[in-house]
C-alpha atoms as a PDB file:
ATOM      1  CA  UNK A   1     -18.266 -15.294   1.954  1.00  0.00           C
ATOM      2  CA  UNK A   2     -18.907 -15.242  -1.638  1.00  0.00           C
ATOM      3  CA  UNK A   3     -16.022 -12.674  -3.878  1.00  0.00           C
ATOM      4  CA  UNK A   4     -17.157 -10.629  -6.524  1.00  0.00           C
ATOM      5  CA  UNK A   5     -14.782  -9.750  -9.089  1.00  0.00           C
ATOM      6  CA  UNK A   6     -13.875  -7.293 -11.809  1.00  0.00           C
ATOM      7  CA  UNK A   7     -11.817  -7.549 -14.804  1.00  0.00           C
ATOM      8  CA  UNK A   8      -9.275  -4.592 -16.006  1.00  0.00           C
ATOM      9  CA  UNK A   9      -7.407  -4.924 -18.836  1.00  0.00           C
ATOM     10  CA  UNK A  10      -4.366  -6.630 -17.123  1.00  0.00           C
ATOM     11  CA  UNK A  11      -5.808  -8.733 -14.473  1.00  0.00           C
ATOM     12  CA  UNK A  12      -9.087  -9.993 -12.708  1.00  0.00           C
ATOM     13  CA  UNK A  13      -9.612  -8.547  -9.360  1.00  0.00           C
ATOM     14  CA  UNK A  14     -11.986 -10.038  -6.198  1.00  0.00           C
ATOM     15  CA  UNK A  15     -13.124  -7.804  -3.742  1.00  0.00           C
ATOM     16  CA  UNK A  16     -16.070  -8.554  -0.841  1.00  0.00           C
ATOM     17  CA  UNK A  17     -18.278  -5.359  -0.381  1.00  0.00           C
ATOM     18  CA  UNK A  18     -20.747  -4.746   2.578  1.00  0.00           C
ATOM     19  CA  UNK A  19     -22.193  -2.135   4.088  1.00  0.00           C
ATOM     20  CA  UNK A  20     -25.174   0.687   3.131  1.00  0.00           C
ATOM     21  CA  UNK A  21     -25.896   1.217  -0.298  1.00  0.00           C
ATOM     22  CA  UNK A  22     -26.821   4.505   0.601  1.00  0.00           C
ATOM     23  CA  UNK A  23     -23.701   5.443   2.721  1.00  0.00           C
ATOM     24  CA  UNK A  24     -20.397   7.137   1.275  1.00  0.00           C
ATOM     25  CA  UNK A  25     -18.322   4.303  -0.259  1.00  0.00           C
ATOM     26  CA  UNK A  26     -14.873   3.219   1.564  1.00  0.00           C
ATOM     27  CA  UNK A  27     -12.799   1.228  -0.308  1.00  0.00           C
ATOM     28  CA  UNK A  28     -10.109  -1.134   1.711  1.00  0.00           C
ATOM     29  CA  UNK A  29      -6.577  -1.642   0.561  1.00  0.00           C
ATOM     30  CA  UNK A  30      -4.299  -4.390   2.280  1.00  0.00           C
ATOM     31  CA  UNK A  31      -1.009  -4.211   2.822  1.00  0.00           C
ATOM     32  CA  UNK A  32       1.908  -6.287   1.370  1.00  0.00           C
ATOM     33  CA  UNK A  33       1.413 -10.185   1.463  1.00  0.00           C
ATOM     34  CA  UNK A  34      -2.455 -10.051   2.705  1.00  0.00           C
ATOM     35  CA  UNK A  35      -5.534  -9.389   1.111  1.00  0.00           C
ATOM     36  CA  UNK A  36      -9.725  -8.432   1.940  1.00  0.00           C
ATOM     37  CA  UNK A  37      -9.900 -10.050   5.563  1.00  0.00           C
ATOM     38  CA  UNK A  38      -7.073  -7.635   7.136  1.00  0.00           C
ATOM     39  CA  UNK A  39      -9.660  -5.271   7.423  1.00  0.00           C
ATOM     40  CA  UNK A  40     -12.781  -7.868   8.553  1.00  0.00           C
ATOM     41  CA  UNK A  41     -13.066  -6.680  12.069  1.00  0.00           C
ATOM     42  CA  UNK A  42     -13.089  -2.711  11.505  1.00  0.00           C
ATOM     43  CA  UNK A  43     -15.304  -2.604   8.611  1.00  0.00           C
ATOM     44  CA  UNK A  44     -17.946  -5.737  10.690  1.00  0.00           C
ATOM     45  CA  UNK A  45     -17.774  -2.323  13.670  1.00  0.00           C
ATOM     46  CA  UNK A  46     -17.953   0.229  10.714  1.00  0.00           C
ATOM     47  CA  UNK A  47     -21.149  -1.616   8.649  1.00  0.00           C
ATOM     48  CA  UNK A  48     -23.563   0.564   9.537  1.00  0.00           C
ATOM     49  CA  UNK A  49     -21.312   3.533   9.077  1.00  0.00           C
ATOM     50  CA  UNK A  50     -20.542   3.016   4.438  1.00  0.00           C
ATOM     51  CA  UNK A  51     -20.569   0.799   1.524  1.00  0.00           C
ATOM     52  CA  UNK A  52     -17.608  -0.667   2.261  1.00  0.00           C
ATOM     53  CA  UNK A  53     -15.268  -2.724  -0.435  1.00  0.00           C
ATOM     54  CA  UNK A  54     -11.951  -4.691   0.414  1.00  0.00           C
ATOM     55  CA  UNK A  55      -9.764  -5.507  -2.159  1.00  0.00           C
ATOM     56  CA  UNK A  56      -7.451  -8.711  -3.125  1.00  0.00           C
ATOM     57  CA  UNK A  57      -5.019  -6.858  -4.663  1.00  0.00           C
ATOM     58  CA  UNK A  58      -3.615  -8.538  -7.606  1.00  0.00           C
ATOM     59  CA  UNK A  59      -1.243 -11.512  -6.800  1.00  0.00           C
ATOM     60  CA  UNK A  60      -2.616 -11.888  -3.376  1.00  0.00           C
ATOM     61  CA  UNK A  61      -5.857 -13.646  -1.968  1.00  0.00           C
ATOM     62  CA  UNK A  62      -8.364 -15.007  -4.835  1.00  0.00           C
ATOM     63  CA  UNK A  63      -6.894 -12.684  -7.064  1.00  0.00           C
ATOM     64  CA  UNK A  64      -4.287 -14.070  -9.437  1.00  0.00           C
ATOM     65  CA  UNK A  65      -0.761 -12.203 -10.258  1.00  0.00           C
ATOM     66  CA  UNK A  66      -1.088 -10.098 -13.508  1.00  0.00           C
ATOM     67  CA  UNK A  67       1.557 -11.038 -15.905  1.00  0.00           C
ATOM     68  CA  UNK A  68       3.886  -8.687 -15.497  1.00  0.00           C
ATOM     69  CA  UNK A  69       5.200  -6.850 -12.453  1.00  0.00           C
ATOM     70  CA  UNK A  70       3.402  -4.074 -10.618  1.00  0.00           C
ATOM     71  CA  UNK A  71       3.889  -0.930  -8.797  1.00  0.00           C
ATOM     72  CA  UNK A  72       1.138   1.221  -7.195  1.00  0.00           C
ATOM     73  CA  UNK A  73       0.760   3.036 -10.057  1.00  0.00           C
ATOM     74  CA  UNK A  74      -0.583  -0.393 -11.859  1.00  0.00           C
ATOM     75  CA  UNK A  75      -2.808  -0.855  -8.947  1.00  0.00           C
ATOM     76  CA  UNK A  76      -3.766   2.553  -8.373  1.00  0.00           C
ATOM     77  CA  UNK A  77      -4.666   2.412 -12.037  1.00  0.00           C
ATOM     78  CA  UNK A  78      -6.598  -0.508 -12.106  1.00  0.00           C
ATOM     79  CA  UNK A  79      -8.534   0.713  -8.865  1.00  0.00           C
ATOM     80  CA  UNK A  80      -9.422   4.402 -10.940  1.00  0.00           C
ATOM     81  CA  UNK A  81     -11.062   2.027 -13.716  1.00  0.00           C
ATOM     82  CA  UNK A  82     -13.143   0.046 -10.800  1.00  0.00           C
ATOM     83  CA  UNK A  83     -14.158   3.577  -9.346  1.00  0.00           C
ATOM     84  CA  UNK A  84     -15.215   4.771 -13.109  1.00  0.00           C
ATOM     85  CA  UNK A  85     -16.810   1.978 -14.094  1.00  0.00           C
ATOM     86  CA  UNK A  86     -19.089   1.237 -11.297  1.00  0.00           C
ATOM     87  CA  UNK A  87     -19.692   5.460 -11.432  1.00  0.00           C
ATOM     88  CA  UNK A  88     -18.969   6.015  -7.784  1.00  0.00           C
ATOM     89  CA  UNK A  89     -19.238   8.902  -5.957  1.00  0.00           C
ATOM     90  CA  UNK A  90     -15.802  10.076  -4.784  1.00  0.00           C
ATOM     91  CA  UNK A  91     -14.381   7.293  -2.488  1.00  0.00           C
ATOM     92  CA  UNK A  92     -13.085   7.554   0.859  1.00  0.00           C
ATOM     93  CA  UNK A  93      -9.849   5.054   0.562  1.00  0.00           C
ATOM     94  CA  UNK A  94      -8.279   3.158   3.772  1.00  0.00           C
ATOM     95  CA  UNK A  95      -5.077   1.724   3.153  1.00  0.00           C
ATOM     96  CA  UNK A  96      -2.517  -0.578   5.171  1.00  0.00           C
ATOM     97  CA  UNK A  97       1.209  -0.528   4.678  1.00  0.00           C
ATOM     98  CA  UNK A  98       1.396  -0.897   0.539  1.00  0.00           C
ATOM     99  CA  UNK A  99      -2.351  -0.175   0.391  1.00  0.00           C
ATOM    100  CA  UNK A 100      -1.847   3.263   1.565  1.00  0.00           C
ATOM    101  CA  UNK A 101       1.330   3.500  -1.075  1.00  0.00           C
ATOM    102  CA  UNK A 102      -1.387   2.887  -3.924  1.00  0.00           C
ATOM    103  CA  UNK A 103      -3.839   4.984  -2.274  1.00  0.00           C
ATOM    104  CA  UNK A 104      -1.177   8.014  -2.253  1.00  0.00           C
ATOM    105  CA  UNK A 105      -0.667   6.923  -5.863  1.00  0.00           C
ATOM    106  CA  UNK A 106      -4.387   7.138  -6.618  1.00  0.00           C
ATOM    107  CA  UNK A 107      -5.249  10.345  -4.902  1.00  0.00           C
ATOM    108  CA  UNK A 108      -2.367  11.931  -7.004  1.00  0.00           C
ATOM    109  CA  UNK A 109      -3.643  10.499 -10.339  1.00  0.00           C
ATOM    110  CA  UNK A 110      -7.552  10.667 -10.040  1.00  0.00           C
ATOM    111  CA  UNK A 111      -7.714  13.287  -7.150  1.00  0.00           C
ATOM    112  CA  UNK A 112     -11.227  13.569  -8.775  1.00  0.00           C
ATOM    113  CA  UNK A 113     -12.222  10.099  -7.530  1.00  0.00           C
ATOM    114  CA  UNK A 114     -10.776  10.025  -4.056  1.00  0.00           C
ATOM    115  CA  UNK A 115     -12.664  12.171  -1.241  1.00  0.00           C
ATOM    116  CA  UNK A 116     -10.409  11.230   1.655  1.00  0.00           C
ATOM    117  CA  UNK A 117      -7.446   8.943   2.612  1.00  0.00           C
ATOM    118  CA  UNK A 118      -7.198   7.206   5.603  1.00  0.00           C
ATOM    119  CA  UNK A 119      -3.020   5.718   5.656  1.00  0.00           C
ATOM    120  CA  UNK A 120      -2.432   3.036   8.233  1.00  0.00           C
ATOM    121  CA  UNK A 121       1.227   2.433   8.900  1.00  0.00           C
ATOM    122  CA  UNK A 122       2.037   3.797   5.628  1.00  0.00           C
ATOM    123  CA  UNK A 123       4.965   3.069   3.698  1.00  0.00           C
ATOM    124  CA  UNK A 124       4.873   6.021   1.545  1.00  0.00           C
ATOM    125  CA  UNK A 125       6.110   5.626  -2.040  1.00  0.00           C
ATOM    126  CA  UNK A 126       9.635   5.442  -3.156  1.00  0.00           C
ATOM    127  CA  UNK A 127      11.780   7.973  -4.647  1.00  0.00           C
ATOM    128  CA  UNK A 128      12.924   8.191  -7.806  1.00  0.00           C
ATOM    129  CA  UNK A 129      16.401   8.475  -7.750  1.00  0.00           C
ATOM    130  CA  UNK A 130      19.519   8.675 -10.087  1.00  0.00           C
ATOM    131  CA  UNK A 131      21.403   5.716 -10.743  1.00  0.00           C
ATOM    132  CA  UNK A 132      24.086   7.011  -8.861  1.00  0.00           C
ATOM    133  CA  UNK A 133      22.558   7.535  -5.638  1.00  0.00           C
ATOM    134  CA  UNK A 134      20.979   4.001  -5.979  1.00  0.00           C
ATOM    135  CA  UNK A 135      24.306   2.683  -6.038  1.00  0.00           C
ATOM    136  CA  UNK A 136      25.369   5.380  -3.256  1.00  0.00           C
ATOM    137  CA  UNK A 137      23.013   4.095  -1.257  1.00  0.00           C
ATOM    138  CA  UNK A 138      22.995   0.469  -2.031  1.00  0.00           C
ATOM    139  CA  UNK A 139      26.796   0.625  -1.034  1.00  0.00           C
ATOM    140  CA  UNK A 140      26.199   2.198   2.153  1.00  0.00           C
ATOM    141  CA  UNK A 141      23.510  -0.090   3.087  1.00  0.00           C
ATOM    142  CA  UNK A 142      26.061  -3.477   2.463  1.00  0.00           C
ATOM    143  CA  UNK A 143      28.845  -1.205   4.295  1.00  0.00           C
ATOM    144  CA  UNK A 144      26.203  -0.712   7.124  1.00  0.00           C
ATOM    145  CA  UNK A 145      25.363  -5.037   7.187  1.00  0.00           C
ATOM    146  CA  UNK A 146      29.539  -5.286   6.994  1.00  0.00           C
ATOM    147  CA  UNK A 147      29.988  -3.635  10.229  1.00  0.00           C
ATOM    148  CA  UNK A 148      27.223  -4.143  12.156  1.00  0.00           C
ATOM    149  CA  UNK A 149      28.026  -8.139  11.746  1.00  0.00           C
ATOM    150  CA  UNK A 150      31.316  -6.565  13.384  1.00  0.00           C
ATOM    151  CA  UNK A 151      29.743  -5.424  16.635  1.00  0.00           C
ATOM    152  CA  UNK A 152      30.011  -9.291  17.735  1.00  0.00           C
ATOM    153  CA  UNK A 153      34.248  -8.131  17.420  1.00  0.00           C
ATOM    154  CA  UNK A 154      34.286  -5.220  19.764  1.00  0.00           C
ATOM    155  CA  UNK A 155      32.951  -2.495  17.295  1.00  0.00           C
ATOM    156  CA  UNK A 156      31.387  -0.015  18.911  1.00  0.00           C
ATOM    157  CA  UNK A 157      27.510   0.055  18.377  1.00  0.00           C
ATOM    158  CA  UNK A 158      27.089   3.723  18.950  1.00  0.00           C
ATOM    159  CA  UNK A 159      29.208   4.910  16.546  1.00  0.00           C
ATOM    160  CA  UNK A 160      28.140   2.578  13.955  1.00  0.00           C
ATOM    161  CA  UNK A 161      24.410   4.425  14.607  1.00  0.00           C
ATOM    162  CA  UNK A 162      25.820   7.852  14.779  1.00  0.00           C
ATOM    163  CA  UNK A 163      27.801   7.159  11.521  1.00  0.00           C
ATOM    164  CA  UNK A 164      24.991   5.447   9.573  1.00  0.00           C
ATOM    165  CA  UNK A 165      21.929   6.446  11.324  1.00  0.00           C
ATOM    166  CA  UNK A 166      19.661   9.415   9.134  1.00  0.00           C
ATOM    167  CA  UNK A 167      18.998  12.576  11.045  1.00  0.00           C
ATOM    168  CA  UNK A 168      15.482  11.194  12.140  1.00  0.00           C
ATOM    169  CA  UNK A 169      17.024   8.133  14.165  1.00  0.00           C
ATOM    170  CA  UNK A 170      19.611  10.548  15.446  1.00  0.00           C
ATOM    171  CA  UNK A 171      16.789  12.967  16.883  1.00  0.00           C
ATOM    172  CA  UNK A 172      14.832  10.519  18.377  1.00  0.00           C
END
């Protein structure tokens, strides 16, 4: 299958679209390390259904890394300029893992452009926190590694998880 590609100000992006022309528009966002054919098999059952366009995110697939480092505001950025220029109608946006992360990221910045968001094992986006609670938290995270390599020694597993553990593990 052939790529079509687009060019933003910061990197060349390939994408595969199928689908109805006259059908609302769903674009595809992979997740971390992949690219367009994670989503082959849903969108071949959903052809009928939208215009459908998968993404290579930049840096993976056909499409090369931009020159400096992204987030998913980069991305999300560069997929608001694809939506604009091709004058779509407000996209419906399907997202796996880090392609749901930029699809939070572009419903927040163009909520004009995005109709609905579909999240599939979403990873959310990070927080921004304060140096010192990076560090907090980077220090309890090596802590964490210290003593869990400890279990092995006859430390005791459960209250390594009821010490470290957030409330969420602890409830479940």
């Amino acid at each position: 299958i052939a790529l079509k590609s687009f060019t933003t100000s910061a990197a060349e992006i390939f994408y595969h679209e199928t689908g109805k022309a006259d059908k609302p528009v769903m674009l595809w966002g992979h997740g971390w390390g992949q690219n367009h054919q994670s989503f082959d098999a849903i969108i071949g059952s959903l052809e009928t259904q939208a215009r459908h366009i998968a993404f290579d995110f930049p840096g993976f697939g056909q499409s090369k890394k931009p020159e400096t480092d992204w987030d998913t505001e980069e991305y999300a950025d560069a997929i608001a300029a694809f939506i604009k220029e091709r004058k779509l109608e407000p996209i419906f946006w399907a997202g796996h893992s880090y392609g749901g992360r930029v699809g939070i990221q572009l419903a927040a910045k163009y909520p004009e452009l995005v109709k609905g968001l579909f999240i599939i094992a979403g990873a959310g986006l990070k927080r921004k926190r304060s140096l010192l609670k990076r560090l907090y938290f980077k220090a309890r995270i090596t802590v964490y590694k210290t003593l869990k390599a400890c279990i092995a020694l006859g430390l005791s597993e459960d209250w390594l998880q009821n010490k470290f553990g957030s409330a969420d593990y602890k409830n479940a």
